[in-house]
Protein backbone atom coordinates (compact mmCIF):
# COMPACT_ATOMS: atom_id res chain seq x y z
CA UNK A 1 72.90 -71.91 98.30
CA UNK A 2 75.94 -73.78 97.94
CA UNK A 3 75.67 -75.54 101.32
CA UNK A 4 72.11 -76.51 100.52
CA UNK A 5 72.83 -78.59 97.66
CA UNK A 6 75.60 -80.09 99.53
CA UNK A 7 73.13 -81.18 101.53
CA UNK A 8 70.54 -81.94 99.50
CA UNK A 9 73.21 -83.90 97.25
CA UNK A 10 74.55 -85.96 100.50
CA UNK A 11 70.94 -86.39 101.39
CA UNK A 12 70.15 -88.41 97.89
CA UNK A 13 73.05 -89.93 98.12
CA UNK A 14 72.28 -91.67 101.09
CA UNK A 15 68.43 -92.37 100.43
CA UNK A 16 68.23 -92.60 96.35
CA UNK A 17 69.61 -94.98 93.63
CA UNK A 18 72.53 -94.08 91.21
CA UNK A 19 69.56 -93.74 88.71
CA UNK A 20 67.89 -90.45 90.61
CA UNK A 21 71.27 -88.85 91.00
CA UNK A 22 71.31 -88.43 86.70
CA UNK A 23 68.48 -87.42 86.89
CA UNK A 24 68.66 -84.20 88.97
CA UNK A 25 71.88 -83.57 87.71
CA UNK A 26 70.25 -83.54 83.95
CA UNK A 27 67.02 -81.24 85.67
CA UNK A 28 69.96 -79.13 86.86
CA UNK A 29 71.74 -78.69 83.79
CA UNK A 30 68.46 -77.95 81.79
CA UNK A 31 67.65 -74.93 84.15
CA UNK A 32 69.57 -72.69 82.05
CA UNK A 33 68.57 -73.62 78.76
CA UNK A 34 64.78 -73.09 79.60
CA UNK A 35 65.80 -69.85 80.66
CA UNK A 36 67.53 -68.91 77.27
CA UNK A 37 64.32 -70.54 75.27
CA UNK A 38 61.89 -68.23 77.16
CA UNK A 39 64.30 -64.96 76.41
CA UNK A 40 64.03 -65.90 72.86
CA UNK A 41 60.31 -66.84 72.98
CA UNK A 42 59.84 -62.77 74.34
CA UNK A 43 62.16 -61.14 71.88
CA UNK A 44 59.93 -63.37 68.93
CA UNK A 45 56.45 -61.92 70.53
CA UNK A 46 57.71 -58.16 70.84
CA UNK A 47 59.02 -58.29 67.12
CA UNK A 48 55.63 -60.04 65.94
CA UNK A 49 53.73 -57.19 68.55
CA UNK A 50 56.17 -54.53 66.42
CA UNK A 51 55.01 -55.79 62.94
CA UNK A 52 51.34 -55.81 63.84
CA UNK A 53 51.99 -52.06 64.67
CA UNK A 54 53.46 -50.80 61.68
CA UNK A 55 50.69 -52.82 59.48
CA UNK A 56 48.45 -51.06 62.07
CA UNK A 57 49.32 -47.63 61.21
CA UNK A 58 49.77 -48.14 57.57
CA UNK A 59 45.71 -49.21 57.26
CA UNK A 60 45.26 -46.27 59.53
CA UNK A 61 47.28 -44.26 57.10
CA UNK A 62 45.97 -45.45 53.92
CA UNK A 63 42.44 -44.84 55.44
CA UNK A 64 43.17 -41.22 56.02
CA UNK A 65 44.55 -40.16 52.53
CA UNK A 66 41.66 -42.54 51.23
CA UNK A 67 39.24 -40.46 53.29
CA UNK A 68 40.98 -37.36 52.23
CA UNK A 69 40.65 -38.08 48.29
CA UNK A 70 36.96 -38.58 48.86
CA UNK A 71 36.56 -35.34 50.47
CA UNK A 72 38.49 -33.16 47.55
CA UNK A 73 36.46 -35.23 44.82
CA UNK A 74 32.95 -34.14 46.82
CA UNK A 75 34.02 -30.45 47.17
CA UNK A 76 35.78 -30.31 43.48
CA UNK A 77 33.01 -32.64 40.93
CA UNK A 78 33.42 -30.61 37.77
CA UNK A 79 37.33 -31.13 37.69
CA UNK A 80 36.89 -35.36 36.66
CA UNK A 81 40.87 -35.26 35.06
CA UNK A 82 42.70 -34.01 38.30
CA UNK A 83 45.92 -35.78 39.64
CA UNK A 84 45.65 -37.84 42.90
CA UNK A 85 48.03 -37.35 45.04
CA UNK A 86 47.49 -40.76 47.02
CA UNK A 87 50.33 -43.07 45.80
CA UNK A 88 49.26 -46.38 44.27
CA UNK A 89 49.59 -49.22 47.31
CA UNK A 90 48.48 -51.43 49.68
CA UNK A 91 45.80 -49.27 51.94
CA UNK A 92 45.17 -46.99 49.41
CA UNK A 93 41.85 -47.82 48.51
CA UNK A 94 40.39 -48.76 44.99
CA UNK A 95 41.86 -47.02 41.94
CA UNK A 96 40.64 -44.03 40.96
CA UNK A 97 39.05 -44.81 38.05
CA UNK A 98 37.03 -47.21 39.96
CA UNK A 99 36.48 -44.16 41.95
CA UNK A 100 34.85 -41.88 39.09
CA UNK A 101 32.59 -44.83 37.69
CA UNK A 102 31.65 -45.30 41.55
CA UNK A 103 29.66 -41.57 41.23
CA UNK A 104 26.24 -41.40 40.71
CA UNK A 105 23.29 -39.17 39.82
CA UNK A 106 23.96 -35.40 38.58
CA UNK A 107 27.28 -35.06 39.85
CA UNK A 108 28.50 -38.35 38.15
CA UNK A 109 26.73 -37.20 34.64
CA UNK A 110 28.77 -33.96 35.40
CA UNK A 111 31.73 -35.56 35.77
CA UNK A 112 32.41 -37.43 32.58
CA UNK A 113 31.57 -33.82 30.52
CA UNK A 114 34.55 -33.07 28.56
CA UNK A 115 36.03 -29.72 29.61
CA UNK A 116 36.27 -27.88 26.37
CA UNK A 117 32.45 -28.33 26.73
CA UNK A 118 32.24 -26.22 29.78
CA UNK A 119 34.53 -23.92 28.09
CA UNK A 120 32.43 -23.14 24.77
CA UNK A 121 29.38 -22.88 27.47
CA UNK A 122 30.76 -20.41 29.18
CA UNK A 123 31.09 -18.19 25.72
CA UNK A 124 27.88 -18.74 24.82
CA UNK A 125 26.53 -17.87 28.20
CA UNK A 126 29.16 -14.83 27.91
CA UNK A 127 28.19 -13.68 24.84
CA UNK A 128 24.04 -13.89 25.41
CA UNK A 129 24.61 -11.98 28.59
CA UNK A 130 26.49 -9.54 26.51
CA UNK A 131 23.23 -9.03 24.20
CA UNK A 132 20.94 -8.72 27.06
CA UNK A 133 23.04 -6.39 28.49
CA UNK A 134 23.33 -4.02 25.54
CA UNK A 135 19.66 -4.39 24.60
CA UNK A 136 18.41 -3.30 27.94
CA UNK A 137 20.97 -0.19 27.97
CA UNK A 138 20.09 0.83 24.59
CA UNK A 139 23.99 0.35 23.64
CA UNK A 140 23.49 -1.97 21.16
CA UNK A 141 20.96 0.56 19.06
CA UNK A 142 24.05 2.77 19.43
CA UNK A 143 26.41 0.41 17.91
CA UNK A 144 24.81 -0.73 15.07
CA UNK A 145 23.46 3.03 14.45
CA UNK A 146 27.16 4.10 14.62
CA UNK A 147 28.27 1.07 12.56
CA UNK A 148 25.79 2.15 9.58
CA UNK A 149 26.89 5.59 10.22
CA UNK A 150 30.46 5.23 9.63
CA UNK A 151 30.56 3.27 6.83
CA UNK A 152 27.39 4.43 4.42
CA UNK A 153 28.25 7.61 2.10
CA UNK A 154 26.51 10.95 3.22
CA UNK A 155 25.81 13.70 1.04
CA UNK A 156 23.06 15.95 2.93
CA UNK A 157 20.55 18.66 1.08
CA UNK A 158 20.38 22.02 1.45
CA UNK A 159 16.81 23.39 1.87
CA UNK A 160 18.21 27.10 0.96
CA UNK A 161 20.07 26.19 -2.25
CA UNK A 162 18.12 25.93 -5.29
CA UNK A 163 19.01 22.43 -7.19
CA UNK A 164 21.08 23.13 -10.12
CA UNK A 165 20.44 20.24 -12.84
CA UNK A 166 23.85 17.79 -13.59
CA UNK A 167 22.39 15.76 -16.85
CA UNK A 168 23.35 17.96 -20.34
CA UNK A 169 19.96 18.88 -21.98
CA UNK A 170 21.32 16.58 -25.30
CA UNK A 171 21.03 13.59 -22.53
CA UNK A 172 17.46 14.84 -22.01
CA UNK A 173 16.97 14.88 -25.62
CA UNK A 174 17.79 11.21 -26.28
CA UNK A 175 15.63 10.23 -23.18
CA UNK A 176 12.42 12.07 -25.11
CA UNK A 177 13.73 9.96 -28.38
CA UNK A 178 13.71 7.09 -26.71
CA UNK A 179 10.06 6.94 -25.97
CA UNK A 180 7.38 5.93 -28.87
CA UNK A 181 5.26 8.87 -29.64
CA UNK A 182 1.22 8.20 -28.43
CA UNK A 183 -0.74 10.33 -30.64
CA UNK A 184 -3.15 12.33 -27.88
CA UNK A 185 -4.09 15.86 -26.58
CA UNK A 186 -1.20 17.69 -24.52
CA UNK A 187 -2.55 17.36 -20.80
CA UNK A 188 -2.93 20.16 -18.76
CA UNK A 189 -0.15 20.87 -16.08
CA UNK A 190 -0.62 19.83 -12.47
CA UNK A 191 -1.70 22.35 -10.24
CA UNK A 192 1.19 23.97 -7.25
CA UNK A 193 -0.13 22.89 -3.71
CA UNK A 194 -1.02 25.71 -1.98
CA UNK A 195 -0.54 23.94 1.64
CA UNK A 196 2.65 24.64 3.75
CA UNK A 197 4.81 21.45 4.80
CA UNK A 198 4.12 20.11 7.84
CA UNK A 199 6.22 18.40 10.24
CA UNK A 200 5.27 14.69 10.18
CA UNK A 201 4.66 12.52 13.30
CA UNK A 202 7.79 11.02 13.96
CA UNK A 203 6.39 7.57 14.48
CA UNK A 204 5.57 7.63 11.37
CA UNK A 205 8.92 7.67 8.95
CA UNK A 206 9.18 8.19 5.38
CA UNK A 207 12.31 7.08 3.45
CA UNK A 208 12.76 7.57 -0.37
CA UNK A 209 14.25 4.37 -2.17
CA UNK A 210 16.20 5.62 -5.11
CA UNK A 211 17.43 3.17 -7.69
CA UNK A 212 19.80 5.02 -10.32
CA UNK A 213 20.29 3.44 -13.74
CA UNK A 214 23.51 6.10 -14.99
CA UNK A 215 23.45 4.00 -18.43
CA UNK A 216 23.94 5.49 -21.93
CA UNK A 217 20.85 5.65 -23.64
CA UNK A 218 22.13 5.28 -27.02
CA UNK A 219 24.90 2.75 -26.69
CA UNK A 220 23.66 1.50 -23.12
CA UNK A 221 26.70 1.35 -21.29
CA UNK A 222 27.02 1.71 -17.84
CA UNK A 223 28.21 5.88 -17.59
CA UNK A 224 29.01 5.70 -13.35
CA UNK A 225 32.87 7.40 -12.99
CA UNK A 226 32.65 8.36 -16.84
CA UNK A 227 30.33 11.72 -16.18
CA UNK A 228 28.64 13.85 -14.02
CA UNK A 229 25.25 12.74 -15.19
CA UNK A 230 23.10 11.96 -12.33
CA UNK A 231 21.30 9.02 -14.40
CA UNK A 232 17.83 8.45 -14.02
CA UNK A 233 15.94 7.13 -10.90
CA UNK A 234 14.04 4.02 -12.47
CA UNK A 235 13.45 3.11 -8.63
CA UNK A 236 11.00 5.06 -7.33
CA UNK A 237 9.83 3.70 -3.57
CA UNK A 238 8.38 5.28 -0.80
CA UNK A 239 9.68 2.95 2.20
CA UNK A 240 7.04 4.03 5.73
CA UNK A 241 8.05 3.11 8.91
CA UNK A 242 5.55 2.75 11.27
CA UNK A 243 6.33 2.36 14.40
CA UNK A 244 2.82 2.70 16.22
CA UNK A 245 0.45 0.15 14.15
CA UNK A 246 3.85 -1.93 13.78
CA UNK A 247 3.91 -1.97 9.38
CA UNK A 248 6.39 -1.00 7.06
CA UNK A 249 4.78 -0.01 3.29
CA UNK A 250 6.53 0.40 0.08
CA UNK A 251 4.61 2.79 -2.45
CA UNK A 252 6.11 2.67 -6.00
CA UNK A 253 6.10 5.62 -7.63
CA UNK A 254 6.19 4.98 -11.69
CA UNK A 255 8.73 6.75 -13.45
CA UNK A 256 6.59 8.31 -16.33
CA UNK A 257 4.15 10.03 -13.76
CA UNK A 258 3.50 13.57 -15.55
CA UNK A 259 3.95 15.65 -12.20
CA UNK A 260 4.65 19.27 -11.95
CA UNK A 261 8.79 20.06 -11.18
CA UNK A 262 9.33 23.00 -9.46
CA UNK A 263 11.07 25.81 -10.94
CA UNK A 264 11.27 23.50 -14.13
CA UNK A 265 8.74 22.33 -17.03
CA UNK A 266 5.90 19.63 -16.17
CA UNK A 267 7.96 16.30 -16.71
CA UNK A 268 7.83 12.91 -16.18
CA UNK A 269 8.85 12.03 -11.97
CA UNK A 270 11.99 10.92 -12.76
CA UNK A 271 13.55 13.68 -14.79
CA UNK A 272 13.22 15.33 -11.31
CA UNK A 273 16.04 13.57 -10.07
CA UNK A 274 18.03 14.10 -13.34
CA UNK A 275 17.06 17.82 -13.41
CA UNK A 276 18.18 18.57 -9.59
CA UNK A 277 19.35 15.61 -8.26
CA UNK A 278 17.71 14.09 -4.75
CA UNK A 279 16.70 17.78 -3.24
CA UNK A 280 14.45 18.93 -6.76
CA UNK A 281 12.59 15.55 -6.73
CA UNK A 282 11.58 15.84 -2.66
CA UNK A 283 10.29 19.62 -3.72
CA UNK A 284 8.37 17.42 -6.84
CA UNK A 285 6.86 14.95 -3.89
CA UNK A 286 5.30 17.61 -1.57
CA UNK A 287 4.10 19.73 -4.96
CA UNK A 288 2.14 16.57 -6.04
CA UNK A 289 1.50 14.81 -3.50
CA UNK A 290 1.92 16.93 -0.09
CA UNK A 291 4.43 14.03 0.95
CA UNK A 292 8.18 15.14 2.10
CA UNK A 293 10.47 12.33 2.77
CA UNK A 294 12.36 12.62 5.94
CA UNK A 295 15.75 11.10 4.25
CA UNK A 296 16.69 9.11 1.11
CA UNK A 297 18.69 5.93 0.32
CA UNK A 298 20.47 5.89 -3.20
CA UNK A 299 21.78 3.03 -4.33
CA UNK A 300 23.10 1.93 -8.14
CA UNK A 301 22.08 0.17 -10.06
CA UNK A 302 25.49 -1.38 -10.73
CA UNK A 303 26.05 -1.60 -6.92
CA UNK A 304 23.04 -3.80 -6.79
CA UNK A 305 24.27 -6.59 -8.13
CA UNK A 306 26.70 -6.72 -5.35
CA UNK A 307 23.97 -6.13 -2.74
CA UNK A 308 22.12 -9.32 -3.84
CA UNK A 309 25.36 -11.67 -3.89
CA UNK A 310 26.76 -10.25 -0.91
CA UNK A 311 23.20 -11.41 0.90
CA UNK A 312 23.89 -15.00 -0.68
CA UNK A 313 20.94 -13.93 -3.55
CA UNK A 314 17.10 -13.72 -3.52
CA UNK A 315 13.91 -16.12 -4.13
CA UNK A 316 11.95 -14.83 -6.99
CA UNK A 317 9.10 -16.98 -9.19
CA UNK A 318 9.32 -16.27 -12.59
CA UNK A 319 6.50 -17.34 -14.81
CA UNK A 320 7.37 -19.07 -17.97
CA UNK A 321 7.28 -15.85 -20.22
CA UNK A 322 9.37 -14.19 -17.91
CA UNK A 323 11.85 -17.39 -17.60
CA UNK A 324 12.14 -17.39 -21.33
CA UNK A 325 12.65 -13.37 -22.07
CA UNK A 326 15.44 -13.18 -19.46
CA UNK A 327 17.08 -16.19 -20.98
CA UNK A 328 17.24 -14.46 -24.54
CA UNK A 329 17.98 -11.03 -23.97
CA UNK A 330 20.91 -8.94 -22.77
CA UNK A 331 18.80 -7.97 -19.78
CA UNK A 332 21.16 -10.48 -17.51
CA UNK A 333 24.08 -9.32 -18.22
CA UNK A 334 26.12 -12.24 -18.20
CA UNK A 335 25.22 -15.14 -20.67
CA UNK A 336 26.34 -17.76 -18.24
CA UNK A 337 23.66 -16.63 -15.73
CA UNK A 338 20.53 -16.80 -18.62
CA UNK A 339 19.73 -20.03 -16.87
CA UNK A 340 16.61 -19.10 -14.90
CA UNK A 341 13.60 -21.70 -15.23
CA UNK A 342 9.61 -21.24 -14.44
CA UNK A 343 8.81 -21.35 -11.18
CA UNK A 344 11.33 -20.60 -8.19
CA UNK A 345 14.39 -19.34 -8.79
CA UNK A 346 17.31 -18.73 -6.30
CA UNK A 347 19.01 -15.67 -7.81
CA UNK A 348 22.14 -13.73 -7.96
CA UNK A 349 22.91 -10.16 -8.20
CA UNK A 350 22.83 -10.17 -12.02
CA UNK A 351 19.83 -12.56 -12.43
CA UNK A 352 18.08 -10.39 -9.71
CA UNK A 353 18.95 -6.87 -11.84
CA UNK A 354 17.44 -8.15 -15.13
CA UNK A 355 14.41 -9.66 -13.42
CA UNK A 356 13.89 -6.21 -11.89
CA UNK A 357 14.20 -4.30 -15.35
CA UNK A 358 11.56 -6.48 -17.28
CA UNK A 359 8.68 -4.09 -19.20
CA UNK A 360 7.64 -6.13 -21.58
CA UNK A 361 6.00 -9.33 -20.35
CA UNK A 362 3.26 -9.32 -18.02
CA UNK A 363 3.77 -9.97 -14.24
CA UNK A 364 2.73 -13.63 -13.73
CA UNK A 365 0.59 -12.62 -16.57
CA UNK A 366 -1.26 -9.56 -15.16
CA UNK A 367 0.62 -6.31 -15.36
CA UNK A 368 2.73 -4.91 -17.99
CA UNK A 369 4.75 -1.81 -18.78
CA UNK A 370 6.33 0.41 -16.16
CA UNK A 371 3.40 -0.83 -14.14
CA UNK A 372 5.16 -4.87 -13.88
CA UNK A 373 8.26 -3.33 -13.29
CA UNK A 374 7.56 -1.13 -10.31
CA UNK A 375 5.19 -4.15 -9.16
CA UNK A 376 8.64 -6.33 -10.02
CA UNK A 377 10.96 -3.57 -7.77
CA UNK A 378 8.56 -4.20 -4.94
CA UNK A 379 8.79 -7.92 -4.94
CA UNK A 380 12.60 -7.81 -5.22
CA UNK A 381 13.13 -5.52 -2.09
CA UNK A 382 10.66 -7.82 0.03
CA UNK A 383 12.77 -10.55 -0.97
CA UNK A 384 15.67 -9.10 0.02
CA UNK A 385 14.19 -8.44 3.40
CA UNK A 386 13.33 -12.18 3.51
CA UNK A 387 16.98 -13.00 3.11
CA UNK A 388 18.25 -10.86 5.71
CA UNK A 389 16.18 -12.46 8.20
CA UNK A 390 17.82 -15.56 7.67
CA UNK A 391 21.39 -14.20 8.19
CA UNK A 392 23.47 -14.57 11.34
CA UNK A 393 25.31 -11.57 13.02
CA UNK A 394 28.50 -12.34 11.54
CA UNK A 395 26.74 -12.56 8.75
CA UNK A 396 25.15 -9.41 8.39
CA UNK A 397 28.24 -7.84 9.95
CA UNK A 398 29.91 -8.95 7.02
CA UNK A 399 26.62 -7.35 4.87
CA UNK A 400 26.97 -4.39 6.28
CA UNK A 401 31.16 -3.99 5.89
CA UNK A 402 30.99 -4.66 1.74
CA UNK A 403 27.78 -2.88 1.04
CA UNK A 404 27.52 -0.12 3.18
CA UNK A 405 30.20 2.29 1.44
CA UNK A 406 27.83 1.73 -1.62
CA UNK A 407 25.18 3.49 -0.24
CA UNK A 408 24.62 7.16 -0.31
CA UNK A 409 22.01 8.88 2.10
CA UNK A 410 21.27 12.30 4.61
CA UNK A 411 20.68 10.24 7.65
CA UNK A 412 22.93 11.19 10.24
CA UNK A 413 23.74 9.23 13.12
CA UNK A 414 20.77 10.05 14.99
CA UNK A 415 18.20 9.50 12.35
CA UNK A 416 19.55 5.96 12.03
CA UNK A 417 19.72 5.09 16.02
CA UNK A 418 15.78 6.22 15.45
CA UNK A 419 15.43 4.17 12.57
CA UNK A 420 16.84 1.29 14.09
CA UNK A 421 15.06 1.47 17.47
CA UNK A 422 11.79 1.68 15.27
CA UNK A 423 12.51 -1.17 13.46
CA UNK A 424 13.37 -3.31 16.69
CA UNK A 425 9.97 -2.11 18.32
CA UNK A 426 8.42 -3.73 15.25
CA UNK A 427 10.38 -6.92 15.22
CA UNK A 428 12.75 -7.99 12.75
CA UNK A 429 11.44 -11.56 11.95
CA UNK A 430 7.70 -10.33 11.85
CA UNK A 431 7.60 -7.22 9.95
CA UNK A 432 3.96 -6.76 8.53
CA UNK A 433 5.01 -5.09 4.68
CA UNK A 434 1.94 -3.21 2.50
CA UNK A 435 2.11 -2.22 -0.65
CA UNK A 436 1.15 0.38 -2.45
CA UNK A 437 1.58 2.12 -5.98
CA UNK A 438 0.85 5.78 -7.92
CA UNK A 439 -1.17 5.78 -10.17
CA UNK A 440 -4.10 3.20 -8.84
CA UNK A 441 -6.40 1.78 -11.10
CA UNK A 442 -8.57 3.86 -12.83
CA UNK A 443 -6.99 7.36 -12.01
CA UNK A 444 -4.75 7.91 -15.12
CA UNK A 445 -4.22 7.10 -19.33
CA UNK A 446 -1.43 7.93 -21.38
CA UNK A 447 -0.76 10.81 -23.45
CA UNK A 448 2.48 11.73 -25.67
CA UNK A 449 3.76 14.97 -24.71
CA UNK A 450 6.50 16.34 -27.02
CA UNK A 451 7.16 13.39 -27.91
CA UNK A 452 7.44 11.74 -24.67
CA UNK A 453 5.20 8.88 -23.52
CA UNK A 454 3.67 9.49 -20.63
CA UNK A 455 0.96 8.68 -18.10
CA UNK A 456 -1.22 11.71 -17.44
CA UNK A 457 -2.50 10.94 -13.24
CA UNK A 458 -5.51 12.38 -11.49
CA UNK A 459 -3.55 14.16 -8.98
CA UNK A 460 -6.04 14.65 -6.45
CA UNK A 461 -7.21 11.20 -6.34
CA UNK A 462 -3.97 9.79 -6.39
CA UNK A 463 -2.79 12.29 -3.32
CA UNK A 464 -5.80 11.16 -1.52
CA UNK A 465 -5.24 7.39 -1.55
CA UNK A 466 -1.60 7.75 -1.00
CA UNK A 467 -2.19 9.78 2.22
CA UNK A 468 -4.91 7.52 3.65
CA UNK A 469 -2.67 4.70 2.83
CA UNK A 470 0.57 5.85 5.00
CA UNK A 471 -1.86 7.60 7.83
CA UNK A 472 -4.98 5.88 7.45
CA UNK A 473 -7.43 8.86 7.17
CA UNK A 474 -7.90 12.01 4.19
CA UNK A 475 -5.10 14.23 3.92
CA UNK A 476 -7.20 16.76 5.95
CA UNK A 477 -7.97 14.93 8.93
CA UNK A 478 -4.60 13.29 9.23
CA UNK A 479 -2.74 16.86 9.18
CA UNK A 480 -5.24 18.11 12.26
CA UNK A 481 -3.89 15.06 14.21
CA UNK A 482 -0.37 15.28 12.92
CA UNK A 483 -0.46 19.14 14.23
């Protein structure tokens, strides 16, 4: 190499002008210098070529977790308020609350629900489940039957024991001087039945409604926890469940019915009760009337009061007489509650008592007497059955807990489950209620019998309506199908 650009070097010196020599000898010196620019110009494109790289697989990256996000937000809609975890950066996509409002159709509706929503859906969804469950399997009969069942009072009758009376014959006394004297002929006494009881059809259910008044007929105070006196049963109602024509009738018995008491003197119906408590006055029901009642309900008349506010009270009309006789006697007990106005009133337990013990004004200015009030007892209990409808479960749960103990009845457990499966086959909210009341028109007159005021009955006419009433046929041909 060396002896070449001897050569060449000799060669120019000979042939060229000083001029050409600088110039190769510059071209020379440059050689390296072009060298060391191209080196550098390499090193700058492979760290440019590196850069691009790493910004290639950062978008690739970012793509990925974007892609990824999408996928968990498709498979997961109903959770709107779960954490990302994609970091916040370049390549990461939009944010995601850009993200949510970006959803559309069902699953973006979905999405914006609240949770607690879903939650309280859920329960209710639970809980209606729950009731179709125990409705199909007959459990919930079985709960509320055992519910009733453990809290009402039971005091069962025995058939084979003859009913000793409770009420002191001076009590008796003051009830016959009570009454004003009706100067008449002493009726004759009501003939025994001569039928043996018969086993009812069990569709067809016959409760006895008593409503004891155990109040001092001389100073008329209340006498319950002060004596053994029974108290007299001014609530008379024969409540029929039926469970095949779907009805439920109330039949109001008056208290001053002269009936025939077995084993006792003719009396008035509700010295039956007084004389031998619940199991003498079912014996005075079949004598009369060939009716026995399968159980009883007993409730006092103190205890009512607390029946009717515990419900949240009753809707009665009054009629202006009515209105103005409750407001000026003691017959609400209370005078801050002798506010009551013609027309519809929304009353409480004390308001609702007095209303149901008015005799002497007419009944929206038709009946009087014994006959308005028994008509008045019949209007109170179907408004009490009007209220009920309107309560919730918790509601009527919380019925059932304070009034229950105050109720005394032979039902037993399985009597109720029946009587509460019958009254479900009928339908709470439509329950079809007749009424009915002995005497009816034109089948009795009142007498005065030692001393007492009462209303003599035509028995037979009387039994006759009553049974095609509750069976819909004579008392004959009802019995043959009955059998």
């Amino acid at each position: 190499m060396e002896d070449n650009k001897e050569e060449l070097v000799s060669a120019e010196k000979e042939n060229d002008t000083p001029d050409d020599t600088v110039v190769v000898s510059e071209e020379i010196k440059d050689i390296p210098e072009q060298n060391e620019l191209e080196s550098e110009s390499d090193f700058a494109d492979e760290l440019l070529e590196m850069e691009h790289e790493e910004a290639d697989n950062a978008i690739i990256e970012g793509l990925g977790d974007s892609i990824n996000r999408q996928v968990e937000l498709e498979m997961d809609p109903l959770v709107p308020d779960g954490p990302s975890d994609a970091p916040d950066g370049p390549g990461n996509g939009e944010p995601e609350l850009e993200e949510k409002k970006e959803k559309k159709g069902v699953l973006g509706f979905l999405a914006k629900i609240p949770k607690w929503i879903y939650i309280m859906a859920g329960i209710a969804l639970f809980i209606v489940l729950l009731v179709v469950f125990l409705n199909i399997s007959g459990l919930g009969v079985k709960l509320i039957s055992w519910f009733i069942d453990s809290n009402v009072n039971h005091e069962t009758i025995d058939a084979n024991v003859a009913p000793e009376p409770t009420l002191p014959e001076e009590d008796l006394n003051k009830f016959k001087d009570m009454l004003t004297p009706i100067p008449t002929q002493i009726t004759t006494p009501t003939p025994e039945p001569t039928q043996a009881p018969l086993m009812f059809d069990k569709k067809i259910m016959n409760i006895l409604l008593l409503g004891v008044e155990n109040i001092d007929p001389v100073t008329g105070k209340s006498l319950t926890g002060k004596t053994s006196s029974r108290g007299r049963t001014d609530l008379i109602v024969l409540l029929t469940i039926n469970s095949e024509d779907k009805t439920v009738k109330l039949t109001s018995f008056m208290r001053d019915c002269y009936v025939t008491i077995p084993g006792k003197e003719n009396n008035r119906i509700n010295a039956a009760y007084a004389k031998g408590g619940v199991a003498l006055l079912y014996d005075t029901l079949e004598a009369n009337f060939g009716i026995v009642p399968d159980h009883y309900i007993l409730v006092n008349f103190e205890d009512f009061r607390t029946v009717v506010d515990s419900i949240g009270g009753i809707d009665i009309k009054l009629s202006k007489k009515e209105a103005d006789y409750l407001n000026k006697t003691n017959y609400i007990s209370q005078e801050a509650n002798r506010n009551v106005v013609e027309g519809l009133n929304h009353m409480n337990g004390d308001q609702a008592l007095g209303y149901s013990r008015i005799r002497y004004v007419a009944t929206k200015g038709k009946e009087k007497n014994d006959f308005g009030r028994t008509n008045r007892h019949r209007e109170v209990i179907q408004a009490i059955i009007a209220q009920l409808k309107k309560l919730n479960y918790i509601d009527l749960l919380k019925v059932g807990l304070e009034c229950l103990p105050l109720v005394t009845t032979d039902a037993d457990a399985e009597a109720i489950e029946k009587y509460t499966n019958m009254v479900m086959a009928i339908g709470v909210t439509d329950i079809d209620i007749q009424e009915f009341r002995v005497p009816q028109d034109g089948t009795y007159k009142y007498l005065t019998v030692d001393k007492m005021s009462v209303i003599q009955i035509d028995i037979e006419k009387n039994r006759d309506a009553l049974w095609r009433f509750l069976y819909g046929d004579s008392e004959e041909e009802a019995r043959k199908k009955l059998q």
